[in-house]
N, C-alpha and C. Protein backbone atom coordinates (compact mmCIF):
# COMPACT_ATOMS: atom_id res chain seq x y z
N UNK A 1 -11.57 -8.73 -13.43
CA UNK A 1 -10.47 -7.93 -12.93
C UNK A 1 -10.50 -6.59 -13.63
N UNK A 2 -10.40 -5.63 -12.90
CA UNK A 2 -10.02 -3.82 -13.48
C UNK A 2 -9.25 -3.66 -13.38
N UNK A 3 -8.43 -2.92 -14.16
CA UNK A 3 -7.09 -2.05 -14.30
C UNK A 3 -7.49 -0.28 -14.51
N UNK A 4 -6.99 0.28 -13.56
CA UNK A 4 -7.63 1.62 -13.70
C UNK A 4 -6.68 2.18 -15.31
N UNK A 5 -7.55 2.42 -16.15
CA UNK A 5 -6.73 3.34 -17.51
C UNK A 5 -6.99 4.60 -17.20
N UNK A 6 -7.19 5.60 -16.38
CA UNK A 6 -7.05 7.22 -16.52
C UNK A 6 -5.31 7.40 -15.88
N UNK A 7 -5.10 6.61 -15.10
CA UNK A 7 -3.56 6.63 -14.58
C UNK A 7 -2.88 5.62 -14.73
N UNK A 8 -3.30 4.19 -15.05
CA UNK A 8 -2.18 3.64 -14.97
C UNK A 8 -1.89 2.56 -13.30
N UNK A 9 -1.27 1.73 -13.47
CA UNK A 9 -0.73 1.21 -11.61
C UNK A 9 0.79 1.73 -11.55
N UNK A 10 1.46 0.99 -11.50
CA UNK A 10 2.71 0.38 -11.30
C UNK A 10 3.68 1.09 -12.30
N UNK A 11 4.35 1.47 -12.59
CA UNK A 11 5.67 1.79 -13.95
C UNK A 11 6.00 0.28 -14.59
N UNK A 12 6.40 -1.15 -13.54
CA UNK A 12 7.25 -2.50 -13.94
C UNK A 12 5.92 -2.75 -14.09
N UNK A 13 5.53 -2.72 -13.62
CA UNK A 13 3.34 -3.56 -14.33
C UNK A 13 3.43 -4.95 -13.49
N UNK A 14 3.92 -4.88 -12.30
CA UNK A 14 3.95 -6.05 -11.69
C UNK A 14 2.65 -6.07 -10.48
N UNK A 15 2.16 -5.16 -10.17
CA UNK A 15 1.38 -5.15 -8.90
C UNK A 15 0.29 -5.64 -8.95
N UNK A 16 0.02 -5.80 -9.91
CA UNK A 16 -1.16 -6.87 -10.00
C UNK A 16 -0.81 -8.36 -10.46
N UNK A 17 0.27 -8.73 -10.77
CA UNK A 17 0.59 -9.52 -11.33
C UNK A 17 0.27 -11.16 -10.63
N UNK A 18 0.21 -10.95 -9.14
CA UNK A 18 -0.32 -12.40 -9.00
C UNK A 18 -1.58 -12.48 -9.15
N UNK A 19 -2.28 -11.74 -8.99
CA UNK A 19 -4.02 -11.59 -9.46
C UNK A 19 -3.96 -12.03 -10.45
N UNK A 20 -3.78 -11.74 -11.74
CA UNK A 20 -3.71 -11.23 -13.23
C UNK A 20 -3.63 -12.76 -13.06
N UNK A 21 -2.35 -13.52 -12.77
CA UNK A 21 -2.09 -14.74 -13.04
C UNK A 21 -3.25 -15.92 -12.88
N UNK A 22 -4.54 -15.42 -11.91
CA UNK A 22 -5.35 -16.32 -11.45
C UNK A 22 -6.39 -16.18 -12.31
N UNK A 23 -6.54 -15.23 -13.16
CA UNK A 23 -7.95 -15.11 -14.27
C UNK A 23 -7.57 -16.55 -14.79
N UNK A 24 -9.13 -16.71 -15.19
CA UNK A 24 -9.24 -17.86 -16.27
C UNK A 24 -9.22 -17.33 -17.95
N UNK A 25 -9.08 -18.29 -18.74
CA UNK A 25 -9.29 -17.53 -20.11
C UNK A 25 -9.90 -17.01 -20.23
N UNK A 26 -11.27 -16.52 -19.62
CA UNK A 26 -12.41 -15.73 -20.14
C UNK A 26 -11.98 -14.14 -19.12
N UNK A 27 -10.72 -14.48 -18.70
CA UNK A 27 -10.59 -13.33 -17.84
C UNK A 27 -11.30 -12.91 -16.34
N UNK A 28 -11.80 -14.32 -16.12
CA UNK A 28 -12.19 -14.19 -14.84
C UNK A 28 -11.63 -14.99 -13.91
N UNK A 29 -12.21 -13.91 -12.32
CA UNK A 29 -11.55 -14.92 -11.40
C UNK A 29 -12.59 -16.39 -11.15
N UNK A 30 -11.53 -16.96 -10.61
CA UNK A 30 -12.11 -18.92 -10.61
C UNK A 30 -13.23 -19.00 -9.16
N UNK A 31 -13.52 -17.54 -8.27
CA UNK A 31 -14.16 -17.77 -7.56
C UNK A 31 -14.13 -16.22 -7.07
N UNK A 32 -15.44 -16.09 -6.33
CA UNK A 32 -16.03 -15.03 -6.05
C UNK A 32 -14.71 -14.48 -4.80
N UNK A 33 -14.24 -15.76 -3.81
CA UNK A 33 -13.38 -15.17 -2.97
C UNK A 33 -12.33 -14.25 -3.57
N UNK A 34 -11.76 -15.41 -5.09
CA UNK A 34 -10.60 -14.37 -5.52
C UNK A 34 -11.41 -13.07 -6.01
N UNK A 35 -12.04 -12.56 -6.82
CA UNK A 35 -12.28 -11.38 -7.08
C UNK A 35 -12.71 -10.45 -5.36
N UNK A 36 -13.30 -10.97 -4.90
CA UNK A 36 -13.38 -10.40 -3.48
C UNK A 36 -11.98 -10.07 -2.70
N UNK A 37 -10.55 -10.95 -2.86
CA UNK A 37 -9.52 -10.83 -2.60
C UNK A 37 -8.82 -9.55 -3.35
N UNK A 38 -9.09 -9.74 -4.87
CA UNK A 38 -8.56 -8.74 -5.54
C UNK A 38 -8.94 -7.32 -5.32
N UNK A 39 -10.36 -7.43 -5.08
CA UNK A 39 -11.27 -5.71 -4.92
C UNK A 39 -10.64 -5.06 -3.71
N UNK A 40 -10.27 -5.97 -2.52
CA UNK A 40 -9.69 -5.42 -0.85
C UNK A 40 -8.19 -4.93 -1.15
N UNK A 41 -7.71 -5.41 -2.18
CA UNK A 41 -5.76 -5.48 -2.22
C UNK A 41 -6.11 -4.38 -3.22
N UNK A 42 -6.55 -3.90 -4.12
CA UNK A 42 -6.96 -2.78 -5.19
C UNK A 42 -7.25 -1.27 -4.58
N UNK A 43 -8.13 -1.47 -3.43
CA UNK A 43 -8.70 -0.50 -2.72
C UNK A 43 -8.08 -0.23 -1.68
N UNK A 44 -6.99 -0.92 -1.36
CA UNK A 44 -5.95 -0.47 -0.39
C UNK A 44 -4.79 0.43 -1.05
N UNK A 45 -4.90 0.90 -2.00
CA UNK A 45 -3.97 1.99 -2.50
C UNK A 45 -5.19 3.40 -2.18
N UNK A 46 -3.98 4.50 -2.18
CA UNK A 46 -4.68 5.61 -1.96
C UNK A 46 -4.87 6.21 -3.62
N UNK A 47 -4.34 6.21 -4.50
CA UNK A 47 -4.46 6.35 -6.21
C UNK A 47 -6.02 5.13 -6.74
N UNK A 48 -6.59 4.46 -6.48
CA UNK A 48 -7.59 3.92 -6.60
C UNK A 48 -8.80 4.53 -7.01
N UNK A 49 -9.58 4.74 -8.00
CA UNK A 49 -11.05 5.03 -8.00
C UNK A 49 -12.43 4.54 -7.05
N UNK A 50 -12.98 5.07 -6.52
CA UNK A 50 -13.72 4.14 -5.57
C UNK A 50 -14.81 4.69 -5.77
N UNK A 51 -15.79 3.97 -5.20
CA UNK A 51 -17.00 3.63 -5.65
C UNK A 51 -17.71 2.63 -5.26
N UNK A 52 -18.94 2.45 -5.69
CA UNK A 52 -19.82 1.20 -5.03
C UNK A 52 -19.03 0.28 -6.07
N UNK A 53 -18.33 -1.07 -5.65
CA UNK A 53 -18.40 -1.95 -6.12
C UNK A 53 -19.44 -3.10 -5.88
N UNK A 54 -19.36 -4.27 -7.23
CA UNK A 54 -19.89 -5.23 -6.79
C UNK A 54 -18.86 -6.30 -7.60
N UNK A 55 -19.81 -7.53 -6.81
CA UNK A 55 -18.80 -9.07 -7.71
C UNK A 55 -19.84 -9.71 -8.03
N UNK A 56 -19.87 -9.68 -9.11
CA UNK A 56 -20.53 -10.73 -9.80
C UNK A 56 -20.43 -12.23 -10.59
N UNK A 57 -21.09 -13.18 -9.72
CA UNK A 57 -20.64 -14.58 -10.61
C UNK A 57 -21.43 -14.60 -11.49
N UNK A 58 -20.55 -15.43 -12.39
CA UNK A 58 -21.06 -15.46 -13.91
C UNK A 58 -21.05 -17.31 -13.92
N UNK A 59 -21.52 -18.36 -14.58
CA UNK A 59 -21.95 -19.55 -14.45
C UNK A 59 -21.83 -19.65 -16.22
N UNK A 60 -20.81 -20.20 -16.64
CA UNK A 60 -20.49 -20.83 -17.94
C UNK A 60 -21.00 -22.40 -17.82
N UNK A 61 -22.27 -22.29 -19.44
CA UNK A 61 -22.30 -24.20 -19.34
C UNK A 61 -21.02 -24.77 -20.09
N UNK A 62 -20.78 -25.52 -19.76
CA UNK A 62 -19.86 -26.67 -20.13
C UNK A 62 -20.54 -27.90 -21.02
């Protein structure tokens, strides 16, 4: 998950907040859909940085 730091989101810091809630401890999302969910709801503001994104899964052994 990104949080843009040159501006900032929200003033209450809530707009990301159901995202935020779905990271795992390592700070990631639990599946490529959610980060794919998060990047479309992010990039629908006009204040957004844009750019080539990508998503990358990452595979922790257990």
């Amino acid at each position: 998950m990104l949080i843009p730091r040159w501006h900032g989101t929200d003033e209450e810091g809530t707009l990301f907040l159901d995202h935020f809630s779905k990271l795992n401890r390592h700070g990631l999302f639990p599946t490529a859909q959610e980060a794919e969910t998060f990047l479309k709801y992010y990039l629908s503001f006009d204040w957004t940085e844009t750019g080539d994104y990508e998503i990358a899964e990452v595979f922790l052994p257990y």
